[in-house]
Protein backbone atom coordinates (compact mmCIF):
# COMPACT_ATOMS: atom_id res chain seq x y z
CA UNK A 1 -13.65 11.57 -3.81
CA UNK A 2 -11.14 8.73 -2.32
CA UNK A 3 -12.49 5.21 -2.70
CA UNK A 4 -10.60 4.39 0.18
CA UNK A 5 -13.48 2.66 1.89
CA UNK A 6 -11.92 -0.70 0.69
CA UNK A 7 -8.67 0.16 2.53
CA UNK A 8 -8.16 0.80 6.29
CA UNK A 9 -6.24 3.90 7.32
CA UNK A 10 -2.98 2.39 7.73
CA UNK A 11 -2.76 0.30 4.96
CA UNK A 12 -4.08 3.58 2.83
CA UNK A 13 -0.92 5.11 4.47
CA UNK A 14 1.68 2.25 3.12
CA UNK A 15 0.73 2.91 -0.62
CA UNK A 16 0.61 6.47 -0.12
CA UNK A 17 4.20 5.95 1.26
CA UNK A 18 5.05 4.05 -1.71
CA UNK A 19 3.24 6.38 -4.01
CA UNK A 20 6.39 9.07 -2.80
CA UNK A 21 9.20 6.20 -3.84
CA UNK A 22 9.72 5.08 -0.12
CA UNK A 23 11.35 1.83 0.96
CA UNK A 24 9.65 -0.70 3.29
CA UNK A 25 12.47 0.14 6.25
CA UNK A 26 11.04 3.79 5.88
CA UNK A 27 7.48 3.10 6.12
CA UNK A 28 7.98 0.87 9.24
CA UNK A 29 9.94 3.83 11.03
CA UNK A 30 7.45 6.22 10.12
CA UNK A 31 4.61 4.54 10.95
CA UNK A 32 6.55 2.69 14.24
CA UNK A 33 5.95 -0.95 13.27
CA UNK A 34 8.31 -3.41 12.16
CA UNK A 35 9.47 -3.90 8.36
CA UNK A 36 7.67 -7.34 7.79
CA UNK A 37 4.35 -5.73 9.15
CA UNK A 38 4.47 -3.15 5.96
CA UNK A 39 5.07 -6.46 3.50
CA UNK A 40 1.95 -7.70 5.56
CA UNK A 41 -0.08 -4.53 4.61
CA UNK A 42 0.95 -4.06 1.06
CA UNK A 43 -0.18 -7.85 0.72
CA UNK A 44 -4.03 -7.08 2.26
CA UNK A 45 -4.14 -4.69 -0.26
CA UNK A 46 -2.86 -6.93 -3.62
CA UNK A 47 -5.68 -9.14 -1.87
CA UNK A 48 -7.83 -6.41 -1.43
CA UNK A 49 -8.18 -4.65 -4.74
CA UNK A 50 -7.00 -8.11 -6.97
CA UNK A 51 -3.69 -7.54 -8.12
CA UNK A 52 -1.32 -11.02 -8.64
CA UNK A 53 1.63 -10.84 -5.88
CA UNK A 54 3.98 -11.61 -9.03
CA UNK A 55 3.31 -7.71 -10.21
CA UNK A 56 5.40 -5.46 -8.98
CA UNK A 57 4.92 -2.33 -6.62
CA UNK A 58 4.74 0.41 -8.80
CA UNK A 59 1.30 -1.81 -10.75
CA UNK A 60 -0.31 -1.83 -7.83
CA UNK A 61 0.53 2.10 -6.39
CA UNK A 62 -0.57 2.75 -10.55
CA UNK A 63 -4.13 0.76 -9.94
CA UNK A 64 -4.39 2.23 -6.27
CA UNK A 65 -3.76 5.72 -7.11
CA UNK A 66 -6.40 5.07 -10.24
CA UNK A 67 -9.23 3.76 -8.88
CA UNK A 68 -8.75 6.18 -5.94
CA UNK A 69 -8.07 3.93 -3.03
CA UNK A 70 -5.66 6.57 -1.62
């Protein structure tokens, strides 16, 4: 069962996107929004489920994808 309560849809969608190795350029064409907007969404979540912005990506797809947010 997905935790992903915590998370809204879309920013579910960015770390799943990230979970498959995709770039930030590729998310935003995907999901039609602008580049800057997925950097916006990947920071709600650090803020979200309390990992430091000085981690990088693949700590906080790792704690995501563990604690079932996606």
């Amino acid at each position: 069962m997905k935790n992903n309560s915590l998370l809204s849809k879309r920013e579910a969608l960015v770390i799943t996107c990230l979970s498959k190795g995709m770039k930030n350029i590729e998310i935003s064409k995907i999901m039609g929004i602008q580049e800057r907007t997925v950097g916006t969404f990947i920071r709600r979540v650090r803020d979200k489920v309390g990992i430091d912005s000085s981690k990088n990506i693949y700590t906080l797809v790792t704690h995501c994808i563990k604690n079932k947010y996606i």
